[in-house]
Protein backbone atom coordinates (compact mmCIF):
# COMPACT_ATOMS: atom_id res chain seq x y z
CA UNK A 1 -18.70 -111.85 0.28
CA UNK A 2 -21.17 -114.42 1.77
CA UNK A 3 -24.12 -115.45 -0.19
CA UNK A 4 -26.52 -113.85 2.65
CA UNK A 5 -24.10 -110.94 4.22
CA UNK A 6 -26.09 -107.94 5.13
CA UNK A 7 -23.66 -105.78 2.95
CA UNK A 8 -24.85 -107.70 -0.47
CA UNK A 9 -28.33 -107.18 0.81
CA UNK A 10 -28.14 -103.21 1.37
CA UNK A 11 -26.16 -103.22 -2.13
CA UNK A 12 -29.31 -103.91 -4.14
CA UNK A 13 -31.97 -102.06 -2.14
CA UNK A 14 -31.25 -98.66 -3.44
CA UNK A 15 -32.87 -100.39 -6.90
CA UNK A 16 -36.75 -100.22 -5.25
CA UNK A 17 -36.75 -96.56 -5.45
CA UNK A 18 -36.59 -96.20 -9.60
CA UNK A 19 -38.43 -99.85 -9.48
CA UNK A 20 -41.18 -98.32 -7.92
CA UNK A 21 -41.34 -94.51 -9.81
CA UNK A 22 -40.68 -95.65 -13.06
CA UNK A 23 -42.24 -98.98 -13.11
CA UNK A 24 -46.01 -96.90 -11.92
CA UNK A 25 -45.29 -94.71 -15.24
CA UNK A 26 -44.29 -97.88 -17.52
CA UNK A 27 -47.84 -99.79 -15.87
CA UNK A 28 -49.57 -95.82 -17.00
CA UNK A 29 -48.25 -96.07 -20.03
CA UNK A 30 -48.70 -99.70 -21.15
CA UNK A 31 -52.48 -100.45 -19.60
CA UNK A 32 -54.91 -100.12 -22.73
CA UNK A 33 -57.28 -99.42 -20.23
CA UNK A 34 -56.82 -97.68 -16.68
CA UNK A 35 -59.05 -97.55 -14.23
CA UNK A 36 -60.55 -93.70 -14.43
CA UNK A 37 -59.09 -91.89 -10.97
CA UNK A 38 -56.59 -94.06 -10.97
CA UNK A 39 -52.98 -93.10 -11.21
CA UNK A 40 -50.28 -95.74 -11.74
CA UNK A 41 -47.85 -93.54 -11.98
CA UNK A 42 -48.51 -91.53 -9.30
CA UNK A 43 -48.97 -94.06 -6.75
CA UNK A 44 -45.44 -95.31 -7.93
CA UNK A 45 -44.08 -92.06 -7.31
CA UNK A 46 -45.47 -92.30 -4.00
CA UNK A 47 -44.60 -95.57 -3.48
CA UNK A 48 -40.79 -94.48 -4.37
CA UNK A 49 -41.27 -91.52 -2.32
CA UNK A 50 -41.60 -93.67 0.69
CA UNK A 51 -38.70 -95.99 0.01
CA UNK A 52 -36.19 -93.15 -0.36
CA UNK A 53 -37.63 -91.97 3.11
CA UNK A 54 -36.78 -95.67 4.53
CA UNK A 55 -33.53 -95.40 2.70
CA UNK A 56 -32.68 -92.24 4.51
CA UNK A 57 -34.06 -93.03 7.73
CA UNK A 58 -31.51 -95.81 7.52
CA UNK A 59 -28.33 -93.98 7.09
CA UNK A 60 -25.86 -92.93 9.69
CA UNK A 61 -25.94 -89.51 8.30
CA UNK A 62 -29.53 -88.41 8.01
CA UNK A 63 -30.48 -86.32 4.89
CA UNK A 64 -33.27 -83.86 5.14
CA UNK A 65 -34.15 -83.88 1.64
CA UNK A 66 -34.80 -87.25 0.89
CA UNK A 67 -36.46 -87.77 4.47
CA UNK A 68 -39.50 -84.95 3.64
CA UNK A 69 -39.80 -86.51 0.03
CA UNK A 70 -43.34 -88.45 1.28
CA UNK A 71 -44.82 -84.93 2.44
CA UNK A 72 -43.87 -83.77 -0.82
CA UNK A 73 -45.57 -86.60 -2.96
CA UNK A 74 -48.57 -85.88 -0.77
CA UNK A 75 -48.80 -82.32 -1.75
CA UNK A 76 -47.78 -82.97 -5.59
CA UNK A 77 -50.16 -86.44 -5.94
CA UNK A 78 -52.80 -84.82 -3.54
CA UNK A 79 -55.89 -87.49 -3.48
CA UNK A 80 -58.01 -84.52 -3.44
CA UNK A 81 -57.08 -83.54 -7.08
CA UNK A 82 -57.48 -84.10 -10.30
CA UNK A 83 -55.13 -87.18 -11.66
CA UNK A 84 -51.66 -85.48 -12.11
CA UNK A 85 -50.73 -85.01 -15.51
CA UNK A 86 -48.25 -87.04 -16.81
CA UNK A 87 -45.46 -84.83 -16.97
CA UNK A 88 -45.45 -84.19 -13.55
CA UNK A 89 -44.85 -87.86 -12.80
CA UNK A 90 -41.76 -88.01 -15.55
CA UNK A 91 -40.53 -84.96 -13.69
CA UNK A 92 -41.08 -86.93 -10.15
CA UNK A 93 -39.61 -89.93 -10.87
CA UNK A 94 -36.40 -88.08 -12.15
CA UNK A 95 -36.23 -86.25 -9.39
CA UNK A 96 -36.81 -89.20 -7.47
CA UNK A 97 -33.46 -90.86 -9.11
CA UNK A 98 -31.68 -87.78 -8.85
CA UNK A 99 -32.27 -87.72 -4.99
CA UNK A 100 -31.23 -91.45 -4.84
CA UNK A 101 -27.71 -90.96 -6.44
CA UNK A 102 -27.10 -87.69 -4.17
CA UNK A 103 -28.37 -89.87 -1.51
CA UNK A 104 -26.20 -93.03 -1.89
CA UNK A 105 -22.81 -90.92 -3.05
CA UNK A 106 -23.48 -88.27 -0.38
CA UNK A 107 -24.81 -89.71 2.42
CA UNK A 108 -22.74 -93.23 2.50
């Protein structure tokens, strides 16, 4: 395979989805001090939310699920609310990974 083929490319950007989710909750977690109203794990889990969408988008067969997954981060991580609790953004991000391996084994 060729250093710059578009096939070693795609390969490795199915990785910014659980980059994005879980690397907002390790940023949560290891800031002494966070910025009050300020989420970093929730706008990861946004941020991942959007990638999967790309990722979907992208496919030859498109997959319903993991296309709505924004709309859903903006009714789970509404700005209007209180800062989600941090259990809800563990139980995102899985759900987040879980969508990406359907997505990738699935949807190929």
């Amino acid at each position: 395979m060729a250093e710059g083929s578009p096939l070693k490319n795609r390969l490795h950007l199915w990785l910014v989805v659980p980059a994005l989710a879980w690397g907002g909750i390790l940023a949560r977690v290891l800031l002494p001090f966070p910025p009050p109203y300020i989420s970093f794990g929730a706008y990861g889990c946004v941020l991942g939310s959007i990638a999967i969408a790309v990722l979907a988008i992208r496919k030859k067969k498109k997959d319903i699920v993991s296309l709505c997954t924004p709309i859903f981060a903006f009714f789970i991580f509404n700005p209007m609310a209180p800062t989600p609790d941090f259990l809800i953004e563990l139980l995102y991000a899985a759900t987040l990974t879980a969508l990406l391996i359907r997505l990738e084994k699935r949807f190929h």
